[in-house]
Protein backbone atom coordinates (compact mmCIF):
# COMPACT_ATOMS: atom_id res chain seq x y z
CA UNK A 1 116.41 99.42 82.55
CA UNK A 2 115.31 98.37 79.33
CA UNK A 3 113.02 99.75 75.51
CA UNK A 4 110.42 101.99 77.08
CA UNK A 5 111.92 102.42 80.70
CA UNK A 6 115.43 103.78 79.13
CA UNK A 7 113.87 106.21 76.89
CA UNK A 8 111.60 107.57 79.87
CA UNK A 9 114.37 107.84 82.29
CA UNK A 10 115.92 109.59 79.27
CA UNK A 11 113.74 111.76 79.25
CA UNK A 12 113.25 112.59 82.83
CA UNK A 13 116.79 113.11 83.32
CA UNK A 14 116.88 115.70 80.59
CA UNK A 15 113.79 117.80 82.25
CA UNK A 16 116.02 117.62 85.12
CA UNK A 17 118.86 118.84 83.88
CA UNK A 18 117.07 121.99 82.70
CA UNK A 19 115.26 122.69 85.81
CA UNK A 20 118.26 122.60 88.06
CA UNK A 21 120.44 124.54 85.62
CA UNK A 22 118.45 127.13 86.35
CA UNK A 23 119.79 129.03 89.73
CA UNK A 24 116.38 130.17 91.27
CA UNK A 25 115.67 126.27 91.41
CA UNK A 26 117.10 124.89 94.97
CA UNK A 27 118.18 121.57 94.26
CA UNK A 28 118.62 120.78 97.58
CA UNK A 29 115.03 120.44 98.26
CA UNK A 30 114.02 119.19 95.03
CA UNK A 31 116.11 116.38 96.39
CA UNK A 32 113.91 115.52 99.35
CA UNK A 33 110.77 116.28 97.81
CA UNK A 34 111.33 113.80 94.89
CA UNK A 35 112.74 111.38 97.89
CA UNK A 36 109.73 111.45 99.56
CA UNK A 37 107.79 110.91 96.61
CA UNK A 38 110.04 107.63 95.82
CA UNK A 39 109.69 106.32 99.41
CA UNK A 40 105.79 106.84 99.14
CA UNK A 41 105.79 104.99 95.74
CA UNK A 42 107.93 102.18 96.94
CA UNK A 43 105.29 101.45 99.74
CA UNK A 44 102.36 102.23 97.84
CA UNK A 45 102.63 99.43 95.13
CA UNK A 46 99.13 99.90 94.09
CA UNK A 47 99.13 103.44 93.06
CA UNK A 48 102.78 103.35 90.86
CA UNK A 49 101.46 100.13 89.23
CA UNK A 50 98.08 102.61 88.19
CA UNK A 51 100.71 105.62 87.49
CA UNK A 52 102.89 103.24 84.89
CA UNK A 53 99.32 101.55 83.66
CA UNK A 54 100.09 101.39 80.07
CA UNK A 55 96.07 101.08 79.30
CA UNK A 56 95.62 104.57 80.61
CA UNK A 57 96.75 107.89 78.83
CA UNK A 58 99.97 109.23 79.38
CA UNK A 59 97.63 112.73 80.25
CA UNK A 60 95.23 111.03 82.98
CA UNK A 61 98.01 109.54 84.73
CA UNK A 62 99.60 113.05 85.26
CA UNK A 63 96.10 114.62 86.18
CA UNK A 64 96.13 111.97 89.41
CA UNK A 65 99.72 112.79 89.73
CA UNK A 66 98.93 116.14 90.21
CA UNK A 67 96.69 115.73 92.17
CA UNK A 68 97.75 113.36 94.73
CA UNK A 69 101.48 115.30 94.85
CA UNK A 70 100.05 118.92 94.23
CA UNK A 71 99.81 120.25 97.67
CA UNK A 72 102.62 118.11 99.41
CA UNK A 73 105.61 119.26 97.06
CA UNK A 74 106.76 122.36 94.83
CA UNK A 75 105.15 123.12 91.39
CA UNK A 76 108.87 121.45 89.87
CA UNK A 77 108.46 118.26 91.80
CA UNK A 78 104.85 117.94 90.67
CA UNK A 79 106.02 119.39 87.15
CA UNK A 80 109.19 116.52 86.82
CA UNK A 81 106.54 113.47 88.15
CA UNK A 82 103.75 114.42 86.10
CA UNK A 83 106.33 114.59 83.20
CA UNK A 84 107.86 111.16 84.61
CA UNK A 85 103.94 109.20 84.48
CA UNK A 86 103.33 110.69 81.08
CA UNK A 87 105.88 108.13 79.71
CA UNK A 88 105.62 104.29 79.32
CA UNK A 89 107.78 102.36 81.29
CA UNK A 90 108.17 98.79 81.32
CA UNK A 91 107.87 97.53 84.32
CA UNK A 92 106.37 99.65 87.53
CA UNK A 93 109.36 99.95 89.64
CA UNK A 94 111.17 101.39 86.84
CA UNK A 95 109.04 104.77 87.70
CA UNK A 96 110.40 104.59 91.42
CA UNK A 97 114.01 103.73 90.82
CA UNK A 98 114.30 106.62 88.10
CA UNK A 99 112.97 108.66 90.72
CA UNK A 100 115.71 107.54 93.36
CA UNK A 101 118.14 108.52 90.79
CA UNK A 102 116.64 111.91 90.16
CA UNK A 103 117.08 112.73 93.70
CA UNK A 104 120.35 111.49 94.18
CA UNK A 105 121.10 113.49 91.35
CA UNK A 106 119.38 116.71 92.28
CA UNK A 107 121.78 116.67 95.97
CA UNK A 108 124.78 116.04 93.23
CA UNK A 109 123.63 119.08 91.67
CA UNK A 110 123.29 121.00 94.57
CA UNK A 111 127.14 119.92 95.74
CA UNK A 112 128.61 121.22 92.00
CA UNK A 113 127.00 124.07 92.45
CA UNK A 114 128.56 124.69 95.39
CA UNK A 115 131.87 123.53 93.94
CA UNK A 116 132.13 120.45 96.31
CA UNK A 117 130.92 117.81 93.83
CA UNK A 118 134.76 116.65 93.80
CA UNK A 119 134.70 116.01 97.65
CA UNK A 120 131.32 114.22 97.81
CA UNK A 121 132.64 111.88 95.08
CA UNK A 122 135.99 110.89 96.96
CA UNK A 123 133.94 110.80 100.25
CA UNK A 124 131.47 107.97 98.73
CA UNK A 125 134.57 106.19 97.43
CA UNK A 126 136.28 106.23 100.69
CA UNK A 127 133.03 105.47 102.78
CA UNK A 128 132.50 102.36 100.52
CA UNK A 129 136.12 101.78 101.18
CA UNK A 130 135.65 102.17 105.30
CA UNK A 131 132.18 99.64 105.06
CA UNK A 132 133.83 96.77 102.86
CA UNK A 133 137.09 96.67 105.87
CA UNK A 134 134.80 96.76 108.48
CA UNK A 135 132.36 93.93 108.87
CA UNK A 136 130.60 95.15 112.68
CA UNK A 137 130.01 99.18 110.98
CA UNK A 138 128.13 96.64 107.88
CA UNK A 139 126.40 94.91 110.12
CA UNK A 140 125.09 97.60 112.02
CA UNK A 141 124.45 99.71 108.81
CA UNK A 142 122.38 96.40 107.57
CA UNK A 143 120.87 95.46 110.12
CA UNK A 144 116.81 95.20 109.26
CA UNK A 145 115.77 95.11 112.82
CA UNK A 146 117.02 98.59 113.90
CA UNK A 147 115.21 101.19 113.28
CA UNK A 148 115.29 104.11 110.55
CA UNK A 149 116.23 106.97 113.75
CA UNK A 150 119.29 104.49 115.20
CA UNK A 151 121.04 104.02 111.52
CA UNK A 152 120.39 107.64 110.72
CA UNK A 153 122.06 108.70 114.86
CA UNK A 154 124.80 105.99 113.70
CA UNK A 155 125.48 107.80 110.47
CA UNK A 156 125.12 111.71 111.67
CA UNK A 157 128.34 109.88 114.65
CA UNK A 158 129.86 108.36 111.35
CA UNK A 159 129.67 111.57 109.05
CA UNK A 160 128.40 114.30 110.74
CA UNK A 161 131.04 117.86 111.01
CA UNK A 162 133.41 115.18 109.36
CA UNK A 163 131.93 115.29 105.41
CA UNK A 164 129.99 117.30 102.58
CA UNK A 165 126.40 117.19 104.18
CA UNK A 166 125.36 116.16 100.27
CA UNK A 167 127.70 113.05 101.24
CA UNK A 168 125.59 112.67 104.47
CA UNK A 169 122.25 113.08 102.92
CA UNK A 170 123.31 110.83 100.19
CA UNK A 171 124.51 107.86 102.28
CA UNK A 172 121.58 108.36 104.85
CA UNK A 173 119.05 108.03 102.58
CA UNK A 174 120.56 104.84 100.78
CA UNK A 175 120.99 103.24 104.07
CA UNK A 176 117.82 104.05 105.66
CA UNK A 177 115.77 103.17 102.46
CA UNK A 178 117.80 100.63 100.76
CA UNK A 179 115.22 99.31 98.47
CA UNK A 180 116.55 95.88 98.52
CA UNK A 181 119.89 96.99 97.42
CA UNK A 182 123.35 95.54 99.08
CA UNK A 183 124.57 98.64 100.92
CA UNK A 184 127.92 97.99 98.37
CA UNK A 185 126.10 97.73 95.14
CA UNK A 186 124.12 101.07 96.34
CA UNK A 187 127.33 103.45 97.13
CA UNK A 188 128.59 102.29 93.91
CA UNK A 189 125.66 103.48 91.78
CA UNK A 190 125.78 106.52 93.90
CA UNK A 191 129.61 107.11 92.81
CA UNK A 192 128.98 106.82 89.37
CA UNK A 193 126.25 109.03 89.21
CA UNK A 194 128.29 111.31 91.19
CA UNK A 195 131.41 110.82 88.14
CA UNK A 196 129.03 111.05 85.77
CA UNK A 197 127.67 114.56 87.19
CA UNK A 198 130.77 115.94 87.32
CA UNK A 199 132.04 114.88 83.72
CA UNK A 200 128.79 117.09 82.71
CA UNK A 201 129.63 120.85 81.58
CA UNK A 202 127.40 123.45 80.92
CA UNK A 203 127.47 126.31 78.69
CA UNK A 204 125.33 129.40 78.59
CA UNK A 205 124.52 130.12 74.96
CA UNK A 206 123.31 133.43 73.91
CA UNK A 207 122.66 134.16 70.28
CA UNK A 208 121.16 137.03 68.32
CA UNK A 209 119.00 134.26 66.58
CA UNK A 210 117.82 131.59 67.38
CA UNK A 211 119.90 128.17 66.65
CA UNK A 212 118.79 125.30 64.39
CA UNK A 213 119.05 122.27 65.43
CA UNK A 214 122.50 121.68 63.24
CA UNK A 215 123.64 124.22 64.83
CA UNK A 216 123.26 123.28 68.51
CA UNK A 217 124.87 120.05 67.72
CA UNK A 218 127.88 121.69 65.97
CA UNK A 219 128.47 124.11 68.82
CA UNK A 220 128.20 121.46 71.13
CA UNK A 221 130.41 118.99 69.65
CA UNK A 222 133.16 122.07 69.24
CA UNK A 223 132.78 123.47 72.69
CA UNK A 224 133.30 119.54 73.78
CA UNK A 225 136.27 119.24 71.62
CA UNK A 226 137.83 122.71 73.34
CA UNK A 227 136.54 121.65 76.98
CA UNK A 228 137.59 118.03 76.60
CA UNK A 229 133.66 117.33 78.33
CA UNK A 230 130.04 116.68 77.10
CA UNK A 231 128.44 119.99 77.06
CA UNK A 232 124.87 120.66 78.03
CA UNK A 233 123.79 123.78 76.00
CA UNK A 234 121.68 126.52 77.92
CA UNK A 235 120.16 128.75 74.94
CA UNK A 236 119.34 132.05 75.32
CA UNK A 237 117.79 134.42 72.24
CA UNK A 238 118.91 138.29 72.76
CA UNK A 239 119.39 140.27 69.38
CA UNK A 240 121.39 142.51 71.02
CA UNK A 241 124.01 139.90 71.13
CA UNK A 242 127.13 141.57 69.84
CA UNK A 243 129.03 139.01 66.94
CA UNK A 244 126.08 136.75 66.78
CA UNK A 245 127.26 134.27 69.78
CA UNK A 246 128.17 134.97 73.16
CA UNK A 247 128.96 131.60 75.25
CA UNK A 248 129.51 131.36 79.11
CA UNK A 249 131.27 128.04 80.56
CA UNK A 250 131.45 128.52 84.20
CA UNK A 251 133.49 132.04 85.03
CA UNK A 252 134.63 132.03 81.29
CA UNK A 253 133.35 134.34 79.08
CA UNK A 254 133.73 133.93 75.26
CA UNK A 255 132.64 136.20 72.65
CA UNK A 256 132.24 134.00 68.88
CA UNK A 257 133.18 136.66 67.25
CA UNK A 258 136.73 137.03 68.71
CA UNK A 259 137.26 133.27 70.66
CA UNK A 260 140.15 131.51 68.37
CA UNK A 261 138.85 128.57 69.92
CA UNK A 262 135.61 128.37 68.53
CA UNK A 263 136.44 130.19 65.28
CA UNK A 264 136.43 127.34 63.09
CA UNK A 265 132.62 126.43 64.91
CA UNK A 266 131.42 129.86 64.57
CA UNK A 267 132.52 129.39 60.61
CA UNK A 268 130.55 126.48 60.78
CA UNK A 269 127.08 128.31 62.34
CA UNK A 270 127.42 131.27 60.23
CA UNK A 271 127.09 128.74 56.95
């Protein structure tokens, strides 16, 4: 993607990222529902080329966004697309291959959360491993004149009981829907969205006051630095907070009043 498209997707990924951080938000079936919206958007070539319009306001494309997803998907589907047509993007298809990625990224999510991201990423590596070696599994997983039910009975053979159903749902979808894409080129773009995913930390950030903008930056380049990790900041504002700063990475607790490891940040906030 390229100019407008980048800075949309961007976006969009961000307002993902905070949605699905959140642990009343199942990920899972955000997955699907954003899926379903892609699938319906790649057929429909009409309505994403009047959704990406750039002669119509970012606000009337999400009012017809709203209204054509509001009653087939969640509030947070609706919430992410309507947020999605808001931007400009440069060419229409732009809009439905960000929207492929959100999914795919969503079922990542759900795997990390469930500690299996690790597994789903060696699983696509080894699956586009088993696919290049074998030319008769390509063909059949290629082939445009079977249908959608026969590739998915092949895969559930291939897969099913035998890896991470986010590996399953992942690899079904990409070769049920390939969108054009070589089935090679598409397990590779799912693999490094799946490394990318799990290079991505997040911290729970609780302060008695609320952070400027300097200081979210400094905190997260520090907490980085200690991790060795980009670190998405979660920020919280409780003036209880005992020491100013209280910072959860996954089961680690650390206190900025006390942690050694972020004094020299917490120096750095309190000036």
């Amino acid at each position: 993607m390229h100019g407008a498209s980048r800075e949309a997707l961007a976006a969009a990924r961000e307002r993902l990222d905070a949605l699905t951080d959140s642990t009343s938000v199942d990920a899972g079936s955000l997955a699907d529902e954003l899926a379903a919206v892609t699938a319906l958007l790649h057929r429909e070539v009409s309505l994403r080329r009047v959704l990406t319009d750039p002669a119509q306001s970012g606000e009337a494309k999400a009012e017809l966004a709203q209204r054509l997803f509001g009653t087939q998907v969640s509030g947070q589907a609706v919430d992410l697309v309507a947020g999605m047509v808001r931007s400009r993007w440069s060419q229409s298809r732009d809009l439905v291959d960000a929207l492929e990625e959100l999914a795919n990224t969503a079922d990542l999510t759900a795997a990390q959360k469930r500690s299996r991201l690790d597994n789903v990423e060696d699983e696509l590596f080894r699956f586009g491993r088993i696919v290049s070696s074998n030319t008769e599994l390509r063909a059949a997983l290629t082939n445009r004149s079977a249908t959608t039910a026969a590739k998915g009975e092949l895969l559930r053979g291939l897969l099913g009981g035998r890896a991470e159903r986010t590996t399953e749902r992942l690899v079904t979808r990409l070769v049920t829907a390939p969108r054009g894409r070589s089935l090679e080129s598409g397990l590779e773009s799912l693999s490094k969205l799946a490394a990318d995913r799990r290079d991505r930390m997040v911290a729970v950030v609780t302060s008695a006051v609320p952070l400027s903008d300097t200081q979210k930056q400094r905190l997260g380049a520090a907490l980085a630095k200690v991790y060795g990790r980009p670190m998405h900041l979660n920020l919280d504002v409780d003036p209880e907070v005992l020491g100013g700063i209280r910072v959860q990475v996954g089961d680690e607790v650390i206190n900025g009043s006390i942690a050694d490891r972020l004094e020299d940040a917490g120096r750095r906030l309190a000036s």
